[in-house]
Protein backbone atom coordinates (compact mmCIF):
# COMPACT_ATOMS: atom_id res chain seq x y z
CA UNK A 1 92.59 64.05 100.68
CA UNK A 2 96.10 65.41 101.15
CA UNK A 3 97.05 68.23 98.57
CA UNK A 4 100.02 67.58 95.88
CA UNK A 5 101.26 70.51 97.46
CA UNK A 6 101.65 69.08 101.17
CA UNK A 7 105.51 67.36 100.21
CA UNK A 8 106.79 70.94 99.22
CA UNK A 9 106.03 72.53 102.11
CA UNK A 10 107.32 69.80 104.31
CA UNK A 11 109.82 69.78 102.04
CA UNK A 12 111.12 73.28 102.87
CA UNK A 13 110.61 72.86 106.30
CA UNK A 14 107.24 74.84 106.65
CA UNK A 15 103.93 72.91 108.70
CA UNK A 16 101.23 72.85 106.45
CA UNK A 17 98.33 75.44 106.65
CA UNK A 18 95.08 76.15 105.18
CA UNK A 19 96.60 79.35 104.53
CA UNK A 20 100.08 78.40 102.69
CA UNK A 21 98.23 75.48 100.63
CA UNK A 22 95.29 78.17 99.22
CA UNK A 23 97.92 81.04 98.76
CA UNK A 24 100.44 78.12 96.65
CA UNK A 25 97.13 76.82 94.68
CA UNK A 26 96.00 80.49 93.74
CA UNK A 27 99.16 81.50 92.56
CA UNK A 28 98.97 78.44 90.09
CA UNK A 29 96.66 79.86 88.12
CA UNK A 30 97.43 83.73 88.32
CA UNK A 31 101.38 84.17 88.26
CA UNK A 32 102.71 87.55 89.03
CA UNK A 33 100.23 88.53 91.46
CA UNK A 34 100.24 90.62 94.00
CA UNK A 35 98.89 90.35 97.59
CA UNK A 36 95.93 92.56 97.66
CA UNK A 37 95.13 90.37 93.66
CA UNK A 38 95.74 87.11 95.95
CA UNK A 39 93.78 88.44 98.34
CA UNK A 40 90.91 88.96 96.56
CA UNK A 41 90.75 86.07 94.39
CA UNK A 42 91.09 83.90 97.76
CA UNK A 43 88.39 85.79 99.48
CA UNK A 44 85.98 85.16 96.28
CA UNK A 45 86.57 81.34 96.73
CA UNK A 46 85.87 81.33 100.32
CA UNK A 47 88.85 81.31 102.12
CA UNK A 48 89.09 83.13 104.77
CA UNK A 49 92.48 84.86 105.08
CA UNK A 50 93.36 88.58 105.84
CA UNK A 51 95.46 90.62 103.96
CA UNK A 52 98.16 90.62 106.65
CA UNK A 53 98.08 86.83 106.68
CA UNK A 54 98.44 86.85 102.84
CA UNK A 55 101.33 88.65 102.95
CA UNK A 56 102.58 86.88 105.90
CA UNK A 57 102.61 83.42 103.94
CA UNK A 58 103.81 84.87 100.84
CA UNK A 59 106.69 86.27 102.89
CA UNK A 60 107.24 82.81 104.76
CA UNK A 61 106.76 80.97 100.96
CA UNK A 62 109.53 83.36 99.41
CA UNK A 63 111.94 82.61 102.31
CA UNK A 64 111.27 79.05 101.69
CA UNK A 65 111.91 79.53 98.02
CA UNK A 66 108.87 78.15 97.10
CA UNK A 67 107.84 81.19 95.74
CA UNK A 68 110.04 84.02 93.57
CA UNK A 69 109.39 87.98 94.23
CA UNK A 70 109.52 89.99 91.73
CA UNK A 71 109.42 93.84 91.83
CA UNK A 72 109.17 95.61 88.27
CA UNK A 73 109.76 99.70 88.64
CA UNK A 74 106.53 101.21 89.65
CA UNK A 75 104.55 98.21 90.89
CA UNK A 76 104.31 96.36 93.98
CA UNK A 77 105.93 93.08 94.76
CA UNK A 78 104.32 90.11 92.38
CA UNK A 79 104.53 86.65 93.35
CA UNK A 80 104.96 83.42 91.19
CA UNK A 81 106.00 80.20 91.52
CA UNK A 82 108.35 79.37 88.96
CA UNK A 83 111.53 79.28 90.79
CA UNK A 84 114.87 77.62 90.07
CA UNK A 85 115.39 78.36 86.03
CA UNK A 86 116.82 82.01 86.19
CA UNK A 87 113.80 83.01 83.98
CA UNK A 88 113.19 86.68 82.97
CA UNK A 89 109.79 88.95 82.85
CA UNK A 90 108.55 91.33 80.09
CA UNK A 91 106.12 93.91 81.78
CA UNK A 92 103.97 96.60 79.10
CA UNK A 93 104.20 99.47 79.63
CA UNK A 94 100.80 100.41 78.84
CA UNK A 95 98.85 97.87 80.92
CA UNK A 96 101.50 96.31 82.97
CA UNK A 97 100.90 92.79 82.17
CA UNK A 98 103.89 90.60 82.49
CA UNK A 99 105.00 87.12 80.61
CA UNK A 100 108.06 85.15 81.94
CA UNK A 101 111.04 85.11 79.23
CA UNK A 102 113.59 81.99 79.34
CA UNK A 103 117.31 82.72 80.42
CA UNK A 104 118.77 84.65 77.48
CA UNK A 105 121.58 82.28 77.47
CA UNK A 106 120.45 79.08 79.28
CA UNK A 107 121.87 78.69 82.05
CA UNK A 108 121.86 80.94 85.39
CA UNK A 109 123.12 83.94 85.96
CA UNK A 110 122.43 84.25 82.05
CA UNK A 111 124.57 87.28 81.85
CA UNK A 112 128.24 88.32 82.96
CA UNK A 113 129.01 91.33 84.70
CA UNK A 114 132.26 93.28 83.40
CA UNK A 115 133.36 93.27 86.86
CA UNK A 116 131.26 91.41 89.73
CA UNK A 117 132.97 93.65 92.89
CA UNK A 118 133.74 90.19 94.24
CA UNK A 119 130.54 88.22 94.62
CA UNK A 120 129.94 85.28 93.12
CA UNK A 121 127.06 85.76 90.92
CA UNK A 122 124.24 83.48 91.46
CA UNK A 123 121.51 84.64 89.53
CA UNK A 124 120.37 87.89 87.29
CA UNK A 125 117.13 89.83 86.87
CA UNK A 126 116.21 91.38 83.88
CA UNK A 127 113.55 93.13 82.91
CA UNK A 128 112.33 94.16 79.49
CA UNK A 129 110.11 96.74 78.68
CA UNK A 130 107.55 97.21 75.79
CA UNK A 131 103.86 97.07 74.22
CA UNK A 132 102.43 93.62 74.80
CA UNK A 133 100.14 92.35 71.99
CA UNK A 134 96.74 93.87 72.78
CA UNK A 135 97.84 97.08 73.72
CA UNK A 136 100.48 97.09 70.19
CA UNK A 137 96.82 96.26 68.48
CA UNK A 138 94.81 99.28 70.26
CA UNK A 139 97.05 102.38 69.69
């Protein structure tokens, strides 16, 4: 039975793998992941993917923006794929877990440079900092 996700990667211009379908499925249901997390979690379920191929279909996913990279200061790339809105990320600083923030304004880039050096903005990343809930509760 042919995958929802099948049209999306034909879509972008990529052949449909084993490899691109499980990596696209598992990062459903564990946003800002990394490889070695995808990894894992992909190896628990059976599939049978190294670590260089994970990060070789993330990379070829990202390209295809069907995925979004994210790199918060001290952490390696995370992966996720809500793409398209501008969105935003607030990472604790304690544990590091992150939670996506809607555009501050609404619409992309969100914010306006005082002087853009003569690119056309197309998108901003911001990240905010702080204690998420569980951590705020255990100090």
């Amino acid at each position: 039975m042919p995958s929802e996700l099948e049209p999306l990667l034909r879509g972008a211009g990529l052949r449909i793998t084993a490899g691109r379908l499980a990596v696209l499925e598992q990062l459903e249901g564990m946003p800002h992941s990394d490889a070695e997390s995808i990894h894992r979690a992909l190896d628990a379920a059976g599939h049978r993917l190294s670590l260089q191929a994970v990060h070789n279909v993330l990379g070829d996913l990202t390209a295809a923006r069907l995925l979004r990279r994210i790199e918060p200061a001290k952490s390696p790339a995370l992966y996720e794929r809500r793409i398209g809105d501008n969105h935003h990320h607030v990472v604790c600083t304690s544990c590091g877990a992150i939670t996506d923030i809607d555009c501050v304004v609404g619409h992309a880039p969100c914010l306006t440079p005082s002087d853009s050096g003569g690119f056309e903005i197309q998108t901003a990343e911001v990240t905010f900092w702080g204690l998420c809930p569980e951590c705020r509760a255990h100090r």
